[in-house]
N, C-alpha and C. Protein backbone atom coordinates (compact mmCIF):
# COMPACT_ATOMS: atom_id res chain seq x y z
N UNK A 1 45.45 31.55 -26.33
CA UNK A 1 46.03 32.86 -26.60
C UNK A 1 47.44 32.65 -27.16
N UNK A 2 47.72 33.18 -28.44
CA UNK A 2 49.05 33.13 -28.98
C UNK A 2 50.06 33.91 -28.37
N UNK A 3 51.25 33.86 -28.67
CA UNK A 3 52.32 34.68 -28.02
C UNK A 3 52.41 36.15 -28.27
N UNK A 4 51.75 36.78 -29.00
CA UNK A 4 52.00 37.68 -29.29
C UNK A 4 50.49 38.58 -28.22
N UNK A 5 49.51 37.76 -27.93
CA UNK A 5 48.38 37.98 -27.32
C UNK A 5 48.88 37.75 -25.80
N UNK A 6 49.54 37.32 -25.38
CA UNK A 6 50.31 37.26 -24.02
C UNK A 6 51.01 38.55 -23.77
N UNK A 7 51.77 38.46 -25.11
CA UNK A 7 53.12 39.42 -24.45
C UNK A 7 52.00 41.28 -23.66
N UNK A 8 51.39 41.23 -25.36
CA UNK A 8 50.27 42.49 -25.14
C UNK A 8 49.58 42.14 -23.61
N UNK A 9 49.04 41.62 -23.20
CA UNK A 9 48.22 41.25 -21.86
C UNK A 9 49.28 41.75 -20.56
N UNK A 10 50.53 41.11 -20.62
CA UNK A 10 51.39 41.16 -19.86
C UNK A 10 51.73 43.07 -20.01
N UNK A 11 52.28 43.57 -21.20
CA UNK A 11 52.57 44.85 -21.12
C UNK A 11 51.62 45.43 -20.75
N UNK A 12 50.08 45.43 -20.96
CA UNK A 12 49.16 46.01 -20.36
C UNK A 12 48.93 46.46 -18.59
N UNK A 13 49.61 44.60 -18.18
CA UNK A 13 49.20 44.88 -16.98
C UNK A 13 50.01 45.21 -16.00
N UNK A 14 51.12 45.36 -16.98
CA UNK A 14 52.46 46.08 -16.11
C UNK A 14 52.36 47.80 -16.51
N UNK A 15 52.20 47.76 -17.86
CA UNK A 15 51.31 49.55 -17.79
C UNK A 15 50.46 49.89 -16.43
N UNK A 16 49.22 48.94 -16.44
CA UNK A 16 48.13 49.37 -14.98
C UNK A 16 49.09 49.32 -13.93
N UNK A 17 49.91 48.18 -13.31
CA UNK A 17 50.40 48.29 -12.07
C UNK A 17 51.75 49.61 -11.77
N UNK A 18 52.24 50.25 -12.71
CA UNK A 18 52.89 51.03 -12.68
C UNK A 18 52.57 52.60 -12.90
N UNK A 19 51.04 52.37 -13.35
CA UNK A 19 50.42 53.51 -13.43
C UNK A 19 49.95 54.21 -12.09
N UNK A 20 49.29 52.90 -11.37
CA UNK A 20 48.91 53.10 -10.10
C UNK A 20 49.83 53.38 -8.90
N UNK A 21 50.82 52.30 -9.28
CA UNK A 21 52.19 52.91 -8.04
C UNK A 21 52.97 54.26 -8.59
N UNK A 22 53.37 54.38 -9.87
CA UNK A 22 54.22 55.56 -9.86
C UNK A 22 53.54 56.49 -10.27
N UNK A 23 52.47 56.74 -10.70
CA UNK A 23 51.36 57.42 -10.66
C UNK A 23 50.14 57.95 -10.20
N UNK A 24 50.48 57.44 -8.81
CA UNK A 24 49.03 57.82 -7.86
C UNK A 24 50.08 57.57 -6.64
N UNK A 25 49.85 56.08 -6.52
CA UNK A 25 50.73 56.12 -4.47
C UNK A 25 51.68 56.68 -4.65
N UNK A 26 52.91 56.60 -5.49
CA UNK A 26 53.94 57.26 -4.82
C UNK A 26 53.63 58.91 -5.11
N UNK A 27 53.30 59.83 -5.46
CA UNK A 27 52.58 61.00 -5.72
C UNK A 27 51.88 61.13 -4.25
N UNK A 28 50.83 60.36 -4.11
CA UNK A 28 50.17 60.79 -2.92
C UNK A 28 50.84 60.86 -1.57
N UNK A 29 52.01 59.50 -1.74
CA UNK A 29 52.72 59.40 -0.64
C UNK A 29 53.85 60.47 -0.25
N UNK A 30 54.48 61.11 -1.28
CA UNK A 30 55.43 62.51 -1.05
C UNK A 30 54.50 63.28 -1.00
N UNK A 31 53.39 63.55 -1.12
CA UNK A 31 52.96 64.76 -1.61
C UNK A 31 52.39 64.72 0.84
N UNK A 32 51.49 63.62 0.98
CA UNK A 32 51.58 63.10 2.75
C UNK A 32 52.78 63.58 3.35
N UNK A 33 54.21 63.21 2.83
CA UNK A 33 55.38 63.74 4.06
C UNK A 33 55.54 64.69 3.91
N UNK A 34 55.36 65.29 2.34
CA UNK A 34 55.49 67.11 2.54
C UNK A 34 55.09 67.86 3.46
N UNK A 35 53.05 67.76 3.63
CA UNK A 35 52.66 67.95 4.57
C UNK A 35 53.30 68.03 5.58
N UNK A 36 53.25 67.19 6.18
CA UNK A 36 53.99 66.25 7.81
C UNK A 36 55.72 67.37 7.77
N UNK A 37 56.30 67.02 6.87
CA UNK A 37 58.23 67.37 7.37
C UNK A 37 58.03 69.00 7.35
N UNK A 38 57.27 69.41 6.21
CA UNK A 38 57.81 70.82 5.30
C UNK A 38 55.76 71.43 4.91
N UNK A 39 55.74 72.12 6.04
CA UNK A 39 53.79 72.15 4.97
C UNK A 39 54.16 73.72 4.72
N UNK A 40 55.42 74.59 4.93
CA UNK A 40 55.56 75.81 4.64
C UNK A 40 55.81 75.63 2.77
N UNK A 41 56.89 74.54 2.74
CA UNK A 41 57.56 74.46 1.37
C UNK A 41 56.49 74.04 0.79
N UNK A 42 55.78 72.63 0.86
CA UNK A 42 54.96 72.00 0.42
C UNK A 42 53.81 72.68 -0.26
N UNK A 43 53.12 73.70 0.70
CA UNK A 43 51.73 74.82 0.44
C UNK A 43 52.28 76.02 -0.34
N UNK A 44 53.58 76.20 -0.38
CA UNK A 44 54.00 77.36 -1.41
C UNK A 44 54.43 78.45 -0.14
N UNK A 45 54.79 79.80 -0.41
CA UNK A 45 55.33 81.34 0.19
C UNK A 45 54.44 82.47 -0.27
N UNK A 46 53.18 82.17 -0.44
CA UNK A 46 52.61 83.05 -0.47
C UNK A 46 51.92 83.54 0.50
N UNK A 47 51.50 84.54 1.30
CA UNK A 47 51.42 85.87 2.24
C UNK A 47 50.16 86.14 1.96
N UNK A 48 49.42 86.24 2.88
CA UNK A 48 48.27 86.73 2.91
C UNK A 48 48.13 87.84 4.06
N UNK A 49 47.69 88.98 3.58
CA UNK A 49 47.20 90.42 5.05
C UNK A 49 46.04 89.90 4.71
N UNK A 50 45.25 90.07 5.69
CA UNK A 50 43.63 89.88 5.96
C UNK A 50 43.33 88.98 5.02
N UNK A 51 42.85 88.79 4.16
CA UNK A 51 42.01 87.97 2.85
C UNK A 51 42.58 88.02 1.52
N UNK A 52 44.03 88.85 1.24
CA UNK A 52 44.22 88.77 0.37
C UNK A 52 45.60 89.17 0.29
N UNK A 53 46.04 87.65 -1.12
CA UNK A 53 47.38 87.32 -1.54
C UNK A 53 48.20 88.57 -1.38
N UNK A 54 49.37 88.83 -0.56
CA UNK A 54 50.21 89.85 -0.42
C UNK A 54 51.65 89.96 -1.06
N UNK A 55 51.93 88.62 -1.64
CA UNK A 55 52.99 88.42 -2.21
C UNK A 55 53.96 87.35 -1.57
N UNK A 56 55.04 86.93 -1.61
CA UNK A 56 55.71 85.42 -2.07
C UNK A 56 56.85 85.90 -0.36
N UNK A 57 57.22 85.08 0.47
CA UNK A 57 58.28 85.32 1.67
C UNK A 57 59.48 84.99 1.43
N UNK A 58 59.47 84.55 -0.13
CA UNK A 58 60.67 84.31 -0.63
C UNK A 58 61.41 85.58 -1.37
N UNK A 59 60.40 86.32 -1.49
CA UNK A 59 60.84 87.22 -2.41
C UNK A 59 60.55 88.90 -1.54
N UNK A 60 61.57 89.64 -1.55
CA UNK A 60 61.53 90.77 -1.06
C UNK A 60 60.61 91.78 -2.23
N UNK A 61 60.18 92.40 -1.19
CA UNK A 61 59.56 93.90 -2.36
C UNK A 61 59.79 95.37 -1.85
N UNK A 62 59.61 95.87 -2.69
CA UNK A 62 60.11 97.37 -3.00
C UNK A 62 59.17 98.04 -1.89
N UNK A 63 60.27 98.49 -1.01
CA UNK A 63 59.24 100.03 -0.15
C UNK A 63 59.47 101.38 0.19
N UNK A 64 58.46 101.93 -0.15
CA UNK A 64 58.42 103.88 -0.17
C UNK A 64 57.87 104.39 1.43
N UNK A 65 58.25 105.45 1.38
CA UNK A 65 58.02 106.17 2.73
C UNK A 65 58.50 105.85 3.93
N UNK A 66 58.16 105.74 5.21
CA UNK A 66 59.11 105.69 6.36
C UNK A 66 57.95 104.59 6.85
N UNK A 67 57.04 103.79 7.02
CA UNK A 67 56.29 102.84 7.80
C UNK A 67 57.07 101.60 7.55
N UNK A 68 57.43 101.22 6.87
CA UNK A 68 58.29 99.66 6.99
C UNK A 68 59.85 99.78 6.65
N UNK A 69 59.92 98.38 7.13
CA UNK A 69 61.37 97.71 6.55
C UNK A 69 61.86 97.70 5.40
N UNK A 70 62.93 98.74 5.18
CA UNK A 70 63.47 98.48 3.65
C UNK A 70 64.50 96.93 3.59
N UNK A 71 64.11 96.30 2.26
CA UNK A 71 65.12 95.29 2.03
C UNK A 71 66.15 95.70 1.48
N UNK A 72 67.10 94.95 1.08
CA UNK A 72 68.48 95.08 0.72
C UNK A 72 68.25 96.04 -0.73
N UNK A 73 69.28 96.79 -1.52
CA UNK A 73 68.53 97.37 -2.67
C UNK A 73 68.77 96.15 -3.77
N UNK A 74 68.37 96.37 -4.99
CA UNK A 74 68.40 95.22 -5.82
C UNK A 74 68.74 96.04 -7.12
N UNK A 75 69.48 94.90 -7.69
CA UNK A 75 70.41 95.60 -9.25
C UNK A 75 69.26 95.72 -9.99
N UNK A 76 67.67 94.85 -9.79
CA UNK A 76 66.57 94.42 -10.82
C UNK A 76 65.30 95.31 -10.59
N UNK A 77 65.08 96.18 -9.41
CA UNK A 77 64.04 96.76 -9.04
C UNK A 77 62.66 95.78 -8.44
N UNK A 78 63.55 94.64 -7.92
CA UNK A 78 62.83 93.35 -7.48
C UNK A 78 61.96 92.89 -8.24
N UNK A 79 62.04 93.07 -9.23
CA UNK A 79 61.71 92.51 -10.74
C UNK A 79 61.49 90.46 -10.63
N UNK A 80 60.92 89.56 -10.12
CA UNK A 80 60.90 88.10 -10.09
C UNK A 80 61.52 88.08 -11.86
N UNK A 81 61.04 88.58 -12.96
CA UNK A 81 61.46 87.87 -14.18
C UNK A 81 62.73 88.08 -14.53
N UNK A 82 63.30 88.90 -13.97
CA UNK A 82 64.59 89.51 -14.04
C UNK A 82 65.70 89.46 -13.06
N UNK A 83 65.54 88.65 -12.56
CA UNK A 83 66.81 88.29 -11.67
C UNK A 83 67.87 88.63 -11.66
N UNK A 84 68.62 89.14 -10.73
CA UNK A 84 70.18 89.32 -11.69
C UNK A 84 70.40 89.83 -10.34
N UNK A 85 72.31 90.10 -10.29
CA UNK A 85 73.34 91.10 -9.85
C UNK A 85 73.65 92.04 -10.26
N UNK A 86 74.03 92.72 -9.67
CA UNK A 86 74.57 93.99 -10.08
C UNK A 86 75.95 93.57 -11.68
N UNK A 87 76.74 92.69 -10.91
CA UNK A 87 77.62 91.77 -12.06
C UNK A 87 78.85 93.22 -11.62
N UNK A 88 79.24 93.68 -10.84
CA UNK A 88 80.21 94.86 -10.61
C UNK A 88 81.16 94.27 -9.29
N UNK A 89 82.33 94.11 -9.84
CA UNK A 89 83.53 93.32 -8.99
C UNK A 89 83.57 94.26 -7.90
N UNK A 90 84.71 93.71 -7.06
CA UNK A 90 85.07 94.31 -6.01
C UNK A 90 85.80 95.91 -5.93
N UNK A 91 86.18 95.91 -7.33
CA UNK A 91 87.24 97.00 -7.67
C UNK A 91 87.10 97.80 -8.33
N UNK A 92 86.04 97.56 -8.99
CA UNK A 92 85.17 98.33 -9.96
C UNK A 92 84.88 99.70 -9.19
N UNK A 93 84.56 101.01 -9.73
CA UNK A 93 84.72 102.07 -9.14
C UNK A 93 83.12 102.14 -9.16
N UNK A 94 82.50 101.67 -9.95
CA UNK A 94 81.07 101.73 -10.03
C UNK A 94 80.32 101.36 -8.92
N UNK A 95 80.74 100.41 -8.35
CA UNK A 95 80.62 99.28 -7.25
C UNK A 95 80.86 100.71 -5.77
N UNK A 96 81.71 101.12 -5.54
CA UNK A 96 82.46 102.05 -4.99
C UNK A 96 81.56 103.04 -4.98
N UNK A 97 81.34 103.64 -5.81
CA UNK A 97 80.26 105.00 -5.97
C UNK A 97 78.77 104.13 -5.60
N UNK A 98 77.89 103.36 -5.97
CA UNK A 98 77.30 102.97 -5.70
C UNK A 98 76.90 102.58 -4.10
N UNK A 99 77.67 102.09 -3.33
CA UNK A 99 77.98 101.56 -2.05
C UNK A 99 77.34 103.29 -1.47
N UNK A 100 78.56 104.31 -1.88
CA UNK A 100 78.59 105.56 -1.03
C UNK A 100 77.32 106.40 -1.07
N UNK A 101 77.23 106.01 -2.65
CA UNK A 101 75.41 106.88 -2.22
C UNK A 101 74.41 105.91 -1.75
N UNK A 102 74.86 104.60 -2.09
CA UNK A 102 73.28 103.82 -1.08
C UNK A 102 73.90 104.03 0.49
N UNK A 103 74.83 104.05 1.30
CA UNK A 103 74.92 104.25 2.57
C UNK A 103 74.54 105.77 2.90
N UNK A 104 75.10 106.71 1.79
CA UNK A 104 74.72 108.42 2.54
C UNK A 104 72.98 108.17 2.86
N UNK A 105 72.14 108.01 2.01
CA UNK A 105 71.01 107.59 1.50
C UNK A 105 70.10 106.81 2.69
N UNK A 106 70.66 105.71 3.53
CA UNK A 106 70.33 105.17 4.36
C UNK A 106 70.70 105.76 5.35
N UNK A 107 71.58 106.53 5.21
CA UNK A 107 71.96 106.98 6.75
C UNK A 107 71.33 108.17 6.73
N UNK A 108 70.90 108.67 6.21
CA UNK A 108 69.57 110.52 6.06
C UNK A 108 68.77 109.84 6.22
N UNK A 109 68.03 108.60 5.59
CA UNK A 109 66.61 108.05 6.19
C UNK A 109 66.50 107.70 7.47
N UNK A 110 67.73 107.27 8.26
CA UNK A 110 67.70 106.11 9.20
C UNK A 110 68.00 107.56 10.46
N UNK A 111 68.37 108.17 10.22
CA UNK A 111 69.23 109.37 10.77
C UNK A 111 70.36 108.70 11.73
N UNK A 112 71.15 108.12 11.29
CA UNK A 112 72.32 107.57 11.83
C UNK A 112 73.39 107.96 11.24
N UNK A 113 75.04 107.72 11.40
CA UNK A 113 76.06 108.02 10.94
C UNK A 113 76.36 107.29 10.48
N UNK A 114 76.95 107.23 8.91
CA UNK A 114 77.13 106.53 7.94
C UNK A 114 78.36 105.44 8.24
N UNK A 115 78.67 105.61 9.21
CA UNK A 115 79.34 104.76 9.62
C UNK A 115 78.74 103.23 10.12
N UNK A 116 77.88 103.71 10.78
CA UNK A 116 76.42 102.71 11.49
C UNK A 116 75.70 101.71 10.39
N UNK A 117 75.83 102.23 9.03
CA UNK A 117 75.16 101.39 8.06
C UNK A 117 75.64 100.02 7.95
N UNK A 118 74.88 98.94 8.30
CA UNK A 118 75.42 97.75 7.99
C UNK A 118 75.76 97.68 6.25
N UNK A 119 76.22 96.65 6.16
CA UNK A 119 77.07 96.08 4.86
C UNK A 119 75.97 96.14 3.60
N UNK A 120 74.86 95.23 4.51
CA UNK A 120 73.86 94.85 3.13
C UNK A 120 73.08 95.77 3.41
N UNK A 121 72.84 96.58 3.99
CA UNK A 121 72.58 97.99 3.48
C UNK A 121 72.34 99.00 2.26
N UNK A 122 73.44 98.69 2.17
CA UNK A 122 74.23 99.51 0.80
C UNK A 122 74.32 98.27 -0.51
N UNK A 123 74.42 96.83 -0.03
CA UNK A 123 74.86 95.92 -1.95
C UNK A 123 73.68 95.11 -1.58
N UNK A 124 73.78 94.89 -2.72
CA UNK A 124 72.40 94.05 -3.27
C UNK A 124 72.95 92.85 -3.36
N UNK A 125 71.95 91.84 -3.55
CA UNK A 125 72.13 90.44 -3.18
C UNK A 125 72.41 89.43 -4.36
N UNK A 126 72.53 88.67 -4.50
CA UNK A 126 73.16 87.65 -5.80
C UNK A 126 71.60 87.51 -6.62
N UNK A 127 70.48 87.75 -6.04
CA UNK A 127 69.57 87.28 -7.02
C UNK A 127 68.94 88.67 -7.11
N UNK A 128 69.07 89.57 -6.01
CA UNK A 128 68.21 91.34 -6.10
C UNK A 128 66.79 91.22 -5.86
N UNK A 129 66.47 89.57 -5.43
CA UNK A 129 65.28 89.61 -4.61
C UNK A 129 65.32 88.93 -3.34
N UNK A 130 66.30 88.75 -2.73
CA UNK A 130 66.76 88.57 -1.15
C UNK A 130 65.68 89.08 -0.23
N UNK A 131 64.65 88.55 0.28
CA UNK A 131 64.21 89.57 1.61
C UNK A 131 64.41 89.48 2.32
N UNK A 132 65.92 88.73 2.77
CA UNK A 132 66.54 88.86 4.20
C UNK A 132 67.43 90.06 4.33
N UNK A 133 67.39 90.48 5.35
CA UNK A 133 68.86 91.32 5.76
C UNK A 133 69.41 90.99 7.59
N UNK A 134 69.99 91.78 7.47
CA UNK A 134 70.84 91.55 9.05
C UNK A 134 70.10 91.84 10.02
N UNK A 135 69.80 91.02 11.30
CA UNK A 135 69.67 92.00 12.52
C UNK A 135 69.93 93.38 13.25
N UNK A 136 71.31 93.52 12.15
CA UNK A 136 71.90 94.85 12.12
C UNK A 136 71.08 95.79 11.65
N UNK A 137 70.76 95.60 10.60
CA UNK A 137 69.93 96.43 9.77
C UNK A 137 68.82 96.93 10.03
N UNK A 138 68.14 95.39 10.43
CA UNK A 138 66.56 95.75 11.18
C UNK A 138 66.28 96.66 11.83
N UNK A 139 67.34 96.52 13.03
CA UNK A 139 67.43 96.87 14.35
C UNK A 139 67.78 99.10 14.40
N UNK A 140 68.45 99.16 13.44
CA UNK A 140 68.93 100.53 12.47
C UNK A 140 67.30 100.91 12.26
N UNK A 141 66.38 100.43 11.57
CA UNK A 141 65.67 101.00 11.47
C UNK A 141 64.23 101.06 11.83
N UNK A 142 64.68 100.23 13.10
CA UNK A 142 63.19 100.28 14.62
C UNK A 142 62.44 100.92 15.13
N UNK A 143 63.62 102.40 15.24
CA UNK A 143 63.37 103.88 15.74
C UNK A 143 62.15 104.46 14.44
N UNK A 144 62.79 104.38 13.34
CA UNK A 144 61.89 104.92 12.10
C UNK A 144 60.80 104.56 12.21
N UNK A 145 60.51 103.29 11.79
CA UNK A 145 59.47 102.36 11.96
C UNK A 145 58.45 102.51 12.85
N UNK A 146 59.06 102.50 14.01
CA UNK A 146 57.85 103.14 15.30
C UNK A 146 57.80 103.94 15.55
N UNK A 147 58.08 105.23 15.34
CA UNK A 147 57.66 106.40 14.62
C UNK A 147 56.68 106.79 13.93
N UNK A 148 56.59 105.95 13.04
CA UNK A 148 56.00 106.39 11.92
C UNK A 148 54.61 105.70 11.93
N UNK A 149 54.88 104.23 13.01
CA UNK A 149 53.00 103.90 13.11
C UNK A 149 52.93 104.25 14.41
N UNK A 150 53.29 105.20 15.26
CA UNK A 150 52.95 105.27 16.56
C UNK A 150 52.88 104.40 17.37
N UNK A 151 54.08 103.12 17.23
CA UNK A 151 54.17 102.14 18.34
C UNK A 151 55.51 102.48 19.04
N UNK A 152 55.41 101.40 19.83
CA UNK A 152 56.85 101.47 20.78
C UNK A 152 57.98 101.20 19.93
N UNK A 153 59.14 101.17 20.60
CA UNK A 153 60.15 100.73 20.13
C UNK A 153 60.92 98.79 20.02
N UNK A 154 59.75 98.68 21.27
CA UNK A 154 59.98 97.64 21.86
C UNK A 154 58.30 96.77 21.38
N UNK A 155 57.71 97.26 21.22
CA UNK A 155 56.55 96.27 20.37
C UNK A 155 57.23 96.12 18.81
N UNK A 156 58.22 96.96 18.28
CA UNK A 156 58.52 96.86 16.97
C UNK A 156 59.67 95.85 16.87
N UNK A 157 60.71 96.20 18.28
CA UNK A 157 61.66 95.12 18.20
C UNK A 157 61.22 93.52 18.14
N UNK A 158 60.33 93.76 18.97
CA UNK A 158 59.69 91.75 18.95
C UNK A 158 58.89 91.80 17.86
N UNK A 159 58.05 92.11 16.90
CA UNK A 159 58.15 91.74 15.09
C UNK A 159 58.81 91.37 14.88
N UNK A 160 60.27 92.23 14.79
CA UNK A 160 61.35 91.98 14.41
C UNK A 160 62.05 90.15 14.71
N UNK A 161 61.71 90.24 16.12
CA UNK A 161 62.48 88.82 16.87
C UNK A 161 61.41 87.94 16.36
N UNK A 162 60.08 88.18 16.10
CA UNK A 162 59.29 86.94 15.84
C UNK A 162 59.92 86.37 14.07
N UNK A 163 60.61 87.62 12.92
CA UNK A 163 60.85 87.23 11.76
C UNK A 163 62.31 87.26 11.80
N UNK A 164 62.97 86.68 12.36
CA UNK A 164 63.89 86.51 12.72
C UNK A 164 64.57 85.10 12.35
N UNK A 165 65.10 84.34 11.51
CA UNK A 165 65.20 83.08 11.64
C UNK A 165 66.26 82.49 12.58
N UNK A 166 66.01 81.15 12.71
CA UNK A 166 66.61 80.72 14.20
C UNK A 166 66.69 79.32 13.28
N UNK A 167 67.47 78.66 14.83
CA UNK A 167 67.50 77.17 14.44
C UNK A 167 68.38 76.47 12.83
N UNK A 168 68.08 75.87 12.55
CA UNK A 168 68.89 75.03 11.25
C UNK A 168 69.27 76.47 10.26
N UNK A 169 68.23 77.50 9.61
CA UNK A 169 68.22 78.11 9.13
C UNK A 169 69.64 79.28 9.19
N UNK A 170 69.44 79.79 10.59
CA UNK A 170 70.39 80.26 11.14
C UNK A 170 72.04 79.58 11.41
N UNK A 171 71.57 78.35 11.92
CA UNK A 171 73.06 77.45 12.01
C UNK A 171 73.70 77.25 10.92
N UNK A 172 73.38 77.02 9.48
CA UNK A 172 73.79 76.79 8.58
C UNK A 172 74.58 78.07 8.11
N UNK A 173 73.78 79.22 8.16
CA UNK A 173 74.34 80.42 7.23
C UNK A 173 74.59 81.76 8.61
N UNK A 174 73.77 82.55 8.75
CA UNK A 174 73.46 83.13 10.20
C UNK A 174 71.88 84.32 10.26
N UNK A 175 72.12 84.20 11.49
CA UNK A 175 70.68 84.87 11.92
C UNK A 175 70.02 85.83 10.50
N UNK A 176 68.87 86.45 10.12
CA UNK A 176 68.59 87.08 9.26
C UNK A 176 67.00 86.98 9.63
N UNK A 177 66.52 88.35 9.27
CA UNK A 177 65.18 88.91 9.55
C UNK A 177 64.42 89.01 8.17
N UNK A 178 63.57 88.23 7.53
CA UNK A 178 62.65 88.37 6.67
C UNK A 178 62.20 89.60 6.62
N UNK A 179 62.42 90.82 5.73
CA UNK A 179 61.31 91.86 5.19
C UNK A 179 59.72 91.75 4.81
N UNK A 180 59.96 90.61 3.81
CA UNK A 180 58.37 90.52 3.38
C UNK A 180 57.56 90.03 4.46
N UNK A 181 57.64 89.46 5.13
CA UNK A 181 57.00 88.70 6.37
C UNK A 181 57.25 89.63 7.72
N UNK A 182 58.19 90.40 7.61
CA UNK A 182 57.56 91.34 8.65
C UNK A 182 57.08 92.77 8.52
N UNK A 183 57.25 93.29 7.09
CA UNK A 183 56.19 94.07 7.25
C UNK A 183 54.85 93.47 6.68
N UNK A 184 54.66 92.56 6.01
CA UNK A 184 52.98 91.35 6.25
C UNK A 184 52.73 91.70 7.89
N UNK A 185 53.55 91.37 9.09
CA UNK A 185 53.27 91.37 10.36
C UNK A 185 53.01 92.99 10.45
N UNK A 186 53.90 93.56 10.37
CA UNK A 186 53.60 94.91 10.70
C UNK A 186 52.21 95.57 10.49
N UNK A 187 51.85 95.31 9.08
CA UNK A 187 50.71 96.04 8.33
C UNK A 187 49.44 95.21 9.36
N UNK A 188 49.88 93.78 9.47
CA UNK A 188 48.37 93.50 10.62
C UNK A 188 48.32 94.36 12.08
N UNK A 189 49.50 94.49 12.64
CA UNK A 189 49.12 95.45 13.90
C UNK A 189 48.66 97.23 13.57
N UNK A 190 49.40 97.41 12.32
CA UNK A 190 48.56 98.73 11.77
C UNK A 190 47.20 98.56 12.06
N UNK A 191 46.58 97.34 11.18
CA UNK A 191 45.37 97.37 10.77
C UNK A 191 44.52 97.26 12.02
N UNK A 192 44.83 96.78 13.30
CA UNK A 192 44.27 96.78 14.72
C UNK A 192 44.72 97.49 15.93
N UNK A 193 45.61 98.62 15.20
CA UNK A 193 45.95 99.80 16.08
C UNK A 193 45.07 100.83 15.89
N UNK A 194 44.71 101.53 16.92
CA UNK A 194 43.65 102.79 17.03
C UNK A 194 44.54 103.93 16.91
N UNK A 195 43.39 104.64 15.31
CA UNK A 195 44.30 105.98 15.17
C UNK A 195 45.10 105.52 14.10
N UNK A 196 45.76 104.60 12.89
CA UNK A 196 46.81 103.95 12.67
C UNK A 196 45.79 103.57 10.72
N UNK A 197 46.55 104.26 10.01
CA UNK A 197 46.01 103.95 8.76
C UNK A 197 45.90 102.69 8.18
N UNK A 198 45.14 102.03 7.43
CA UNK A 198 44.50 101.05 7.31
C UNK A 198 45.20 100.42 6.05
């Protein structure tokens, strides 16, 4: 075999052995600890009620009437392709007027005193698809909530505490209650409450 029939043999078989390690084991092998460390991140945020895809726990969505958790409001209409802020400073009067009618607004739904409205309440979040908000917030609108499916106050508060994040999540930034994931929870005890629309 001439030199030029070597070199080819040799690149070949460093093509195969690099195909197989950086192209199969190491692939299979992150794709194994994902599983194992992270199988929430790893499998994706998508939500399932009963049998079918409900939407992403990363991403808040838009809600009407008095049965669930409203999320924070959003500059985008929770739009995923459209991301954005409001982009309105601190001083901006727009910002100002805005704040006063999303708190009057929450506080006629919530029937509380506008004073009572937590913060993120009223502003929207850096991306306007946030589905976290405060414990504060949640907790503001518990009374509504169980009301409106004929549960307790106290079967609605522990939803609440089960979407609740804790631990690293919490230590890093602070406590915060998932929307999309608890009304996903909510709508399943609808669906196995007697008397309770479907």
């Amino acid at each position: 075999m001439n030199a030029y029939g070597r070199q080819l043999f040799t690149a070949l078989r460093f093509l195969l052995c690099a195909t197989l390690l950086l192209g199969l084991a190491y692939p299979v092998l992150i794709f194994g600890l994902g599983q194992v460390v992270a199988p929430a991140q790893a499998n994706g945020s998508i939500l399932t009620v009963g049998d079918k895809a409900a939407g992403s726990s990363l991403l808040a969505q838009p809600v009407t009437g008095t049965a669930y958790f409203f999320p924070r409001p959003s500059a985008v209409g929770w739009d995923p392709a459209t991301s954005s802020a409001t982009n309105l400073g601190p001083n901006q009067t727009a910002l100002e007027e805005a704040i006063a009618t999303n708190r009057a607004e929450v506080a006629a739904r919530e029937k509380a005193a506008p004073g009572d409205v937590p913060i993120d309440a009223v502003t929207a979040s850096g991306s306007g698809l946030d589905p976290d908000i405060s414990p504060a917030y949640a907790t503001l609108q518990v009374p509504r909530v169980a009301a409106a499916n004929g549960l307790s106050e106290a079967a609605v508060r522990e939803l609440v505490s089960q979407n609740t994040s804790t631990g690293v999540n919490a230590f890093l930034g602070q406590p915060s209650v998932n929307t999309t994931t608890l009304n996903a929870a909510l709508t399943g005890v609808q669906k196995t409450a007697t008397g309770l629309r479907e």
